[in-house]
Protein backbone atom coordinates (compact mmCIF):
# COMPACT_ATOMS: atom_id res chain seq x y z
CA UNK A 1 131.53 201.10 82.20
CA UNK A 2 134.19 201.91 84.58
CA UNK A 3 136.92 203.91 83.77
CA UNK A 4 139.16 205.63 86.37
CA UNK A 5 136.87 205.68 89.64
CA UNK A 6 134.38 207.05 87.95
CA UNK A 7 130.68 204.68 86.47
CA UNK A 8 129.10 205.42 83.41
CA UNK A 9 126.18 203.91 81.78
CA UNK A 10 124.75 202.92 78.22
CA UNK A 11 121.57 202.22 77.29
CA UNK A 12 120.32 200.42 74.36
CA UNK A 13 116.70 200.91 73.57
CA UNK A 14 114.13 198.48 72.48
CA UNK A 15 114.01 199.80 69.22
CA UNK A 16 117.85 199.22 68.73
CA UNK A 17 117.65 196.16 70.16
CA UNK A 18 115.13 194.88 67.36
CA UNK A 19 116.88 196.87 64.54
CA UNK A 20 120.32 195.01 65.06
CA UNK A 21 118.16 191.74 65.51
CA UNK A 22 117.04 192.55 62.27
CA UNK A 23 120.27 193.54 59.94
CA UNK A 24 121.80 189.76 62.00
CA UNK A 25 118.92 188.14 60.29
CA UNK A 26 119.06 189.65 56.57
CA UNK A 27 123.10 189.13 57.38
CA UNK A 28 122.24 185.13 57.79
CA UNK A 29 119.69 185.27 55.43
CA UNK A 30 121.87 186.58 52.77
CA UNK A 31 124.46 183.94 53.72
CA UNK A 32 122.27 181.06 53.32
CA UNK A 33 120.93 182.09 49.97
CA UNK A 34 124.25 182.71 48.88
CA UNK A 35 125.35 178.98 49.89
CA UNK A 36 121.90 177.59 48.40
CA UNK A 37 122.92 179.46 45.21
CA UNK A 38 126.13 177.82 44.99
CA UNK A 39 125.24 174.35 45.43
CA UNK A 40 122.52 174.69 43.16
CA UNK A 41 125.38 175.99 40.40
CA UNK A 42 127.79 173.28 41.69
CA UNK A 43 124.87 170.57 41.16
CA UNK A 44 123.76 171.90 37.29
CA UNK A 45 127.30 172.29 36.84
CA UNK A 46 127.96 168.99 37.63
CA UNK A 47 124.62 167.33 35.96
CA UNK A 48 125.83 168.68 32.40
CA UNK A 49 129.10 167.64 32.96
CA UNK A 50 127.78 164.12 33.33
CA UNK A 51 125.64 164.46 30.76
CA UNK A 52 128.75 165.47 28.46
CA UNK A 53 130.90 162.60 29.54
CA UNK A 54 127.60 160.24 28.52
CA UNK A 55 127.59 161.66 25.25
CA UNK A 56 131.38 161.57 24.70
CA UNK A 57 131.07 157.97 25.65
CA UNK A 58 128.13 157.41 22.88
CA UNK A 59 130.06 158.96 20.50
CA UNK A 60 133.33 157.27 21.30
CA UNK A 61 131.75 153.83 21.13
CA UNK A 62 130.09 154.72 17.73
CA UNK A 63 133.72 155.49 16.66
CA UNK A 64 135.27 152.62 18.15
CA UNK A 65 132.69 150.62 15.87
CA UNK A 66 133.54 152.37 13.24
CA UNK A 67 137.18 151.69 13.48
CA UNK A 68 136.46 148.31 13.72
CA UNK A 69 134.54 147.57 10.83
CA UNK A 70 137.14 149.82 9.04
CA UNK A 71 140.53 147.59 10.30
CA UNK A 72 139.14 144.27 9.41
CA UNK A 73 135.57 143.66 8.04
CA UNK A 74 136.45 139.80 8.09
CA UNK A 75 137.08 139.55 11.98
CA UNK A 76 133.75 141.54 12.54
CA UNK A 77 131.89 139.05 10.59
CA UNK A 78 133.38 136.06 12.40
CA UNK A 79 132.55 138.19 15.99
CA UNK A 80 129.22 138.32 14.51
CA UNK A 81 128.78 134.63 13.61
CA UNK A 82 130.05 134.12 17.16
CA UNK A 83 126.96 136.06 18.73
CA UNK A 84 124.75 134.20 16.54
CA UNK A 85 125.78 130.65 17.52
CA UNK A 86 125.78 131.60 21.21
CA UNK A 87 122.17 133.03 20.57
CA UNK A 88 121.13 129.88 19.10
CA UNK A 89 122.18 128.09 21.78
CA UNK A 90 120.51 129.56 24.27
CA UNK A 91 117.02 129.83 22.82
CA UNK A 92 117.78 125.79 21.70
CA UNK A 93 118.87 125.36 25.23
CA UNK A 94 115.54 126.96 26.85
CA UNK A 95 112.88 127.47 24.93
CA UNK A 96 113.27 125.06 21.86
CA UNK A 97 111.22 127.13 19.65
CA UNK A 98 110.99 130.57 20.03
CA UNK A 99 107.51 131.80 21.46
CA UNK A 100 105.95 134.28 19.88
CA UNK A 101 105.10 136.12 22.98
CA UNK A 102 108.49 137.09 22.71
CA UNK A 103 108.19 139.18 19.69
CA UNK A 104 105.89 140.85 21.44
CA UNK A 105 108.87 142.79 23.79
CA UNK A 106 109.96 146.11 22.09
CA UNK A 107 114.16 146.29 22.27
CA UNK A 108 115.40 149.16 24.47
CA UNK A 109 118.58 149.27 22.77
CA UNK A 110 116.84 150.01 18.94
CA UNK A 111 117.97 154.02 18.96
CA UNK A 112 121.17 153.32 19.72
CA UNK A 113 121.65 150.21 17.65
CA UNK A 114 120.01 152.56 14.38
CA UNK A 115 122.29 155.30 14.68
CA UNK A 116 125.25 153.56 14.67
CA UNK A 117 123.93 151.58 11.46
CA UNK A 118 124.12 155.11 9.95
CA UNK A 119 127.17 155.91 11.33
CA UNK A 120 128.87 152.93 10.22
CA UNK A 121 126.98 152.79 6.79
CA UNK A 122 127.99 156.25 5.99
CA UNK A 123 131.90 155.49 6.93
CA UNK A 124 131.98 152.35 4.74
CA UNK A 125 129.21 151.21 2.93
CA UNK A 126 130.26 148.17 2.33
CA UNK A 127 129.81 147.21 5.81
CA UNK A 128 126.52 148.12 6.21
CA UNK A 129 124.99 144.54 5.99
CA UNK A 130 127.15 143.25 8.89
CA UNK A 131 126.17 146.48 10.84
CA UNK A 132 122.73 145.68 10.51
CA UNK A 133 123.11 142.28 11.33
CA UNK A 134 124.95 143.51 14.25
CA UNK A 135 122.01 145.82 15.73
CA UNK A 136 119.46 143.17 14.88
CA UNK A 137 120.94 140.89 17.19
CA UNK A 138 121.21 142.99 19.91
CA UNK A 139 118.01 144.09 19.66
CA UNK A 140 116.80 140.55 19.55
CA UNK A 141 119.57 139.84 22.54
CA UNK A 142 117.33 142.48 24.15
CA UNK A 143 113.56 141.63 23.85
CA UNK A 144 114.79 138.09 24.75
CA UNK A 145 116.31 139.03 28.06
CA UNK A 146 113.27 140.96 29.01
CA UNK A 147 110.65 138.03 27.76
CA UNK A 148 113.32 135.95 30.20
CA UNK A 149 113.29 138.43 33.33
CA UNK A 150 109.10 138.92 32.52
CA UNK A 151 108.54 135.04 32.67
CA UNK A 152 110.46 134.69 35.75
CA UNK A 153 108.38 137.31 37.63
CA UNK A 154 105.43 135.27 36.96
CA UNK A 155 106.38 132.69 37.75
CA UNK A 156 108.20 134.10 41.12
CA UNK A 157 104.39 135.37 41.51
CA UNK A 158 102.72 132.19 41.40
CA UNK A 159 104.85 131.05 43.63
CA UNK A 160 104.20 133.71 46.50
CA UNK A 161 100.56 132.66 46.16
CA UNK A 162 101.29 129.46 46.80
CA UNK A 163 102.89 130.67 50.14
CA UNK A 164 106.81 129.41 48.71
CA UNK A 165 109.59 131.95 48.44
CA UNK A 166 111.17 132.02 45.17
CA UNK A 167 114.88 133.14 46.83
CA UNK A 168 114.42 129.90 48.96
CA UNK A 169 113.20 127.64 46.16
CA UNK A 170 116.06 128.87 43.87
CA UNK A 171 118.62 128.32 46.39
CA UNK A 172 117.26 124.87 47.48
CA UNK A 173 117.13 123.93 43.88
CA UNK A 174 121.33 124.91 43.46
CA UNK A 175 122.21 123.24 46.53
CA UNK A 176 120.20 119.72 46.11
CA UNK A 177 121.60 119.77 42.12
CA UNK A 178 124.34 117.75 41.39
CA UNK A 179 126.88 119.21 38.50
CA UNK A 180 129.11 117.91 36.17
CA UNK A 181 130.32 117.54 32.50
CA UNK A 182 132.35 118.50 29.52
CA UNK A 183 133.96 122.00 29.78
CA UNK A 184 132.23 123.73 26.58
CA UNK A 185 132.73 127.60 26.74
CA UNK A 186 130.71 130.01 25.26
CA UNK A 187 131.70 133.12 23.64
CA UNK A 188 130.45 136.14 21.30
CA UNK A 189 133.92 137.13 19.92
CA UNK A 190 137.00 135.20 18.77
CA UNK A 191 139.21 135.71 21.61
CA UNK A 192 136.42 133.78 24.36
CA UNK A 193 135.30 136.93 25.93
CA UNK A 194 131.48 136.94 27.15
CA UNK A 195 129.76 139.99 25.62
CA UNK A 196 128.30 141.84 29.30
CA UNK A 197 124.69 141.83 27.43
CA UNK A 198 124.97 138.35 25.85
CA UNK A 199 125.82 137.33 29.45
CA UNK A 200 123.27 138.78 31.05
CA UNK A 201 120.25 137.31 28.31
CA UNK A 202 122.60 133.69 30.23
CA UNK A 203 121.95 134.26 33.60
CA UNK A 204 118.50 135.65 33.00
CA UNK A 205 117.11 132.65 31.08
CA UNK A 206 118.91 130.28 33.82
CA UNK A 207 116.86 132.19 36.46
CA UNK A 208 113.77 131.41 34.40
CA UNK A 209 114.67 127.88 33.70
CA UNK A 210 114.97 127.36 36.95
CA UNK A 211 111.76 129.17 38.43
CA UNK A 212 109.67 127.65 35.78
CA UNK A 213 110.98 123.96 36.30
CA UNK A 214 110.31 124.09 40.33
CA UNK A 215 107.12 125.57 39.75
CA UNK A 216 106.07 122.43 37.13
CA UNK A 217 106.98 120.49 39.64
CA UNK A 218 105.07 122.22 42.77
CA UNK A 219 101.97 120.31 43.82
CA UNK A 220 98.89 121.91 41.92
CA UNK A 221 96.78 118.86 40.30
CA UNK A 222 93.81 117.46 42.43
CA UNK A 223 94.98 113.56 43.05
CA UNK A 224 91.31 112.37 43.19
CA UNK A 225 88.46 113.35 40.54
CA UNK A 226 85.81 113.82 44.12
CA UNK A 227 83.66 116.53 44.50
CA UNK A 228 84.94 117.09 47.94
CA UNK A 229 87.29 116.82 51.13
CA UNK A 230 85.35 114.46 54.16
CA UNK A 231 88.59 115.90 56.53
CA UNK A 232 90.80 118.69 56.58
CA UNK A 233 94.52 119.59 57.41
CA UNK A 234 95.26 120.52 61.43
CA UNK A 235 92.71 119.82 63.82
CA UNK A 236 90.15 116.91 64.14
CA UNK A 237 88.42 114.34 66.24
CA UNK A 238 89.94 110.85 65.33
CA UNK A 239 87.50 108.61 63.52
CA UNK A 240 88.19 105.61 66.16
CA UNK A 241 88.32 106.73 68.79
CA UNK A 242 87.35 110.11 69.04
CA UNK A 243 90.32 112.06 70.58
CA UNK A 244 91.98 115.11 69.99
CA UNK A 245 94.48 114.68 67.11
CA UNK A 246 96.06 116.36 64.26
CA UNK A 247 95.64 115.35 60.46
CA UNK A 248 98.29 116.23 58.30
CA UNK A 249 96.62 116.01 54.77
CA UNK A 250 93.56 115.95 52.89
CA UNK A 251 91.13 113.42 52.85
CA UNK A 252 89.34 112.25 49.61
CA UNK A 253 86.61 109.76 49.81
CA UNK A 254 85.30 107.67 46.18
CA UNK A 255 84.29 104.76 45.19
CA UNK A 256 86.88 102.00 45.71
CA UNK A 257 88.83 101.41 42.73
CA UNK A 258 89.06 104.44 41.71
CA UNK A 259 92.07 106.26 40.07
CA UNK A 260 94.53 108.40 41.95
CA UNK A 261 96.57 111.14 39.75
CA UNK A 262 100.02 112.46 40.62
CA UNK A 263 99.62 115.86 41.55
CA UNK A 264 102.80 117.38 40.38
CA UNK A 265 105.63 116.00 38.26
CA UNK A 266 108.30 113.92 40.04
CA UNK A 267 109.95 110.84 40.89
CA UNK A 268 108.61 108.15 42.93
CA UNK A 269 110.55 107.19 45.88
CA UNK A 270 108.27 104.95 48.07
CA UNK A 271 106.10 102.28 47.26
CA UNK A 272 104.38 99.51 50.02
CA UNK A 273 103.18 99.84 53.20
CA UNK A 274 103.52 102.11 56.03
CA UNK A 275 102.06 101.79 59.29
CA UNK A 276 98.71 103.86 59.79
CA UNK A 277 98.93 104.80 55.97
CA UNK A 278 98.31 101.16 54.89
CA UNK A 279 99.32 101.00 50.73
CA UNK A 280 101.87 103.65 50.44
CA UNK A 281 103.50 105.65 47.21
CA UNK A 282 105.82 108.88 47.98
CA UNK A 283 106.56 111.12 44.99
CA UNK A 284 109.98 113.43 45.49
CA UNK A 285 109.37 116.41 43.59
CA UNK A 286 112.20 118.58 43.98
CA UNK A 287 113.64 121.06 46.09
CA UNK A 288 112.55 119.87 49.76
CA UNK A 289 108.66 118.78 48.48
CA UNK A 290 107.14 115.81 48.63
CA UNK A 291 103.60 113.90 48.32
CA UNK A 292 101.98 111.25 49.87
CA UNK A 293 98.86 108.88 48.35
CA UNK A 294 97.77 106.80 51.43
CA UNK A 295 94.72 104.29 52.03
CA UNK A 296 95.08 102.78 48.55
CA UNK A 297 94.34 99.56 47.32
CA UNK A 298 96.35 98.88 44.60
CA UNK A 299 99.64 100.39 42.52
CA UNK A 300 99.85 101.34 39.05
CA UNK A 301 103.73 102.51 39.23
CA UNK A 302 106.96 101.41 40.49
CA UNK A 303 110.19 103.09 42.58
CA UNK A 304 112.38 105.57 40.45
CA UNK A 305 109.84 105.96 37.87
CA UNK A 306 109.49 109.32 36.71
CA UNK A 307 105.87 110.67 36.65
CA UNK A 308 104.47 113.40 35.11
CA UNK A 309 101.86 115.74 36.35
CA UNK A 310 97.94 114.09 36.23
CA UNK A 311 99.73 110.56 35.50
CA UNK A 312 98.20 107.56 36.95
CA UNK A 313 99.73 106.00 39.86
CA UNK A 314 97.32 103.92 42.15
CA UNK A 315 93.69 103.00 42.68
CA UNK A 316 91.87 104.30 46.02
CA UNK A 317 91.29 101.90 48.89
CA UNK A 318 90.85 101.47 52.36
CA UNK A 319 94.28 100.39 53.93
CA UNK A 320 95.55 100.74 57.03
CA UNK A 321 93.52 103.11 59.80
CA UNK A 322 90.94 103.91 57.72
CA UNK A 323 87.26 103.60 58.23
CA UNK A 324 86.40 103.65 54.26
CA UNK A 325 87.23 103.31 50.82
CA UNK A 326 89.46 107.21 50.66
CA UNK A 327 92.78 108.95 49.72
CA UNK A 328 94.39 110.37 52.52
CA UNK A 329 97.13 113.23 50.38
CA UNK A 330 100.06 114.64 52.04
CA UNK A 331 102.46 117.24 50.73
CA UNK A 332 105.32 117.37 52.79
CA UNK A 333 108.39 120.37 52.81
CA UNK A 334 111.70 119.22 54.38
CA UNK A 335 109.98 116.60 55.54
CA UNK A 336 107.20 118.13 57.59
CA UNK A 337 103.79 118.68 56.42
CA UNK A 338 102.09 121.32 55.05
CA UNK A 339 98.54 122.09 54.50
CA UNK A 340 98.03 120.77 50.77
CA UNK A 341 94.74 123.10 50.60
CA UNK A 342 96.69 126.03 49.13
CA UNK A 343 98.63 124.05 46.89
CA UNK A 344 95.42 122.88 44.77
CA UNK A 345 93.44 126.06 45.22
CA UNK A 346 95.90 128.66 43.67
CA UNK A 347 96.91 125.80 40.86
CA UNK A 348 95.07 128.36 38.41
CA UNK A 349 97.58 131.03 38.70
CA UNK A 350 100.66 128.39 38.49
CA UNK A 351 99.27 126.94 35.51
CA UNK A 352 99.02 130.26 33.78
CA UNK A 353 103.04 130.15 33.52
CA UNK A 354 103.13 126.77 32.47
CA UNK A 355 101.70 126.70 28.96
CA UNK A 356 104.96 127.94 27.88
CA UNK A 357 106.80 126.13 30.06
């Protein structure tokens, strides 16, 4: 330090050195624990206020119920017949009669839907049928929505194995549907509104409508009762003239004559000849897929008819290129082909969605 002319000097030992080191660190580590401590308060603080503002919600619904049934116990019961029509209709709509499995779904909503029973009950008595009609249909509302959302995953997974995405194959399916009709509006309550959870159990058995329809209709049924396939899909020498060349189906060979199945549901939209494929028929199944029976020698159905999966539809033959009696099978996506292999060999997990189907 300098300080009039004169140089003076301070030292500040090792020891110093490492003590104020040392009261910087507890300084900073007091700090931080102090801040830690403080969120932590602000986040409990925050948790149980949420967890009030849940309850006051429970509890304000109960009593808005409660109200309700008090005002007019008339307009409750037509609400309620509401819910129940719009219930029927949608298990008439897609599922005809109601599958068992779908008992089998516990409700989530069954605490909730008991205590305000006893809520209600207790208030007015003389309501309590209509409140337990009330929390027996949105418990069934429930275990129906679920059975819906559970069906569609299986079917979503049989669909992955066959090597299909089920976001593509929905979206296909909206945009090659044509729509039209009589307005006819559903609703759970008298003034037309949509209960949220009555729309939901909508859109979920629409989702499994859908994925269960395009799978029915996804190739999965051998065309030909033969033991095996004489040629594969990709790669092969051609039988005439042995060149390089690419096959783009599945050969069966049989004994001529013999019958030739559809291999998913559909809707014929070629019968005759085509050149190299001899005896023709083209089956449109939906969403971007077709099939193709080549090679036959006769016809057992007709354009536009609609043929279900395993029907009948030709006999096997030997027209066209073809060096014997065989059915050459095609399935074809947006119009280019696909190997049909994986199609037939994971029809065991599609059909295990399809007994309810």
């Amino acid at each position: 330090m300098r300080s009039q002319g004169q140089v003076r000097f301070i030292k500040i030992s090792t020891k110093v050195q490492a003590l104020g080191a040392l009261a910087l660190f507890l300084l900073l580590a007091a700090w931080f624990g102090t801040m830690l401590s403080l969120t932590a308060s602000h986040w409990s603080a925050s948790r149980e206020r949420a967890r009030l503002l849940e309850r006051e919600a429970q509890v304000s619904s109960a009593q808005d119920r409660v109200q309700a049934y008090r005002g007019e116990l008339t307009s409750v019961a037509s609400d309620l017949a509401q819910r129940q029509d719009f219930i029927q209709r949608m298990v008439e709509a897609h599922l005809g009669d109601l599958p068992a499995e779908a008992a089998g779904f516990e409700a989530q909503e069954s605490e909730e839907g008991a205590s305000e029973v006893v809520k209600i009950s207790a208030a007015i008595p003389e309501a309590a049928a209509l409140a337990r009609l009330e929390a027996d249909q949105l418990a069934f509302v429930d275990r129906l929505t679920r059975y819906a959302d559970s069906r569609s995953a299986r079917a979503a997974d049989a669909m992955r194995k066959l090597g299909l995405s089920p976001t593509s194959v929905l979206a296909s399916a909206r945009s090659h549907s044509a729509k039209g009709g009589p307005l006819l509006p559903l609703a759970t309550a008298r003034d037309g509104s949509l209960d949220p959870r009555f729309r939901r159990l909508g859109t979920s058995l629409a989702r499994m409508d859908a994925l269960v329809s395009s799978l029915a209709s996804v190739p999965q049924a051998r065309p030909a009762n033969v033991a095996y396939v004489s040629s594969s899909f990709g790669y092969r020498a051609d039988p005439f003239n042995g060149s390089a060349a690419f096959h783009a189906g599945l050969d069966f060979p049989g004994p001529m004559g013999s019958p030739i199945y559809a291999a998913a549901q559909g809707t014929i939209t070629f019968v005759g000849e085509k050149q190299g494929y001899g005896n023709c028929i083209e089956i449109s199944h939906g969403n971007g897929l077709m099939t193709r029976y080549a090679h036959l020698s006769g016809f057992a159905a007709r354009t536009g008819q609609k043929v279900a999966t395993g029907a009948r539809i030709a006999t096997m033959g030997s027209t066209g290129r073809s060096t014997g009696p065989h059915l050459h099978f095609e399935v074809r996506l947006n119009d280019k082909p696909v190997n049909p292999r994986p199609f037939l060999e994971a029809a065991r997990h599609a059909q295990e969605v399809q007994p309810h189907a």
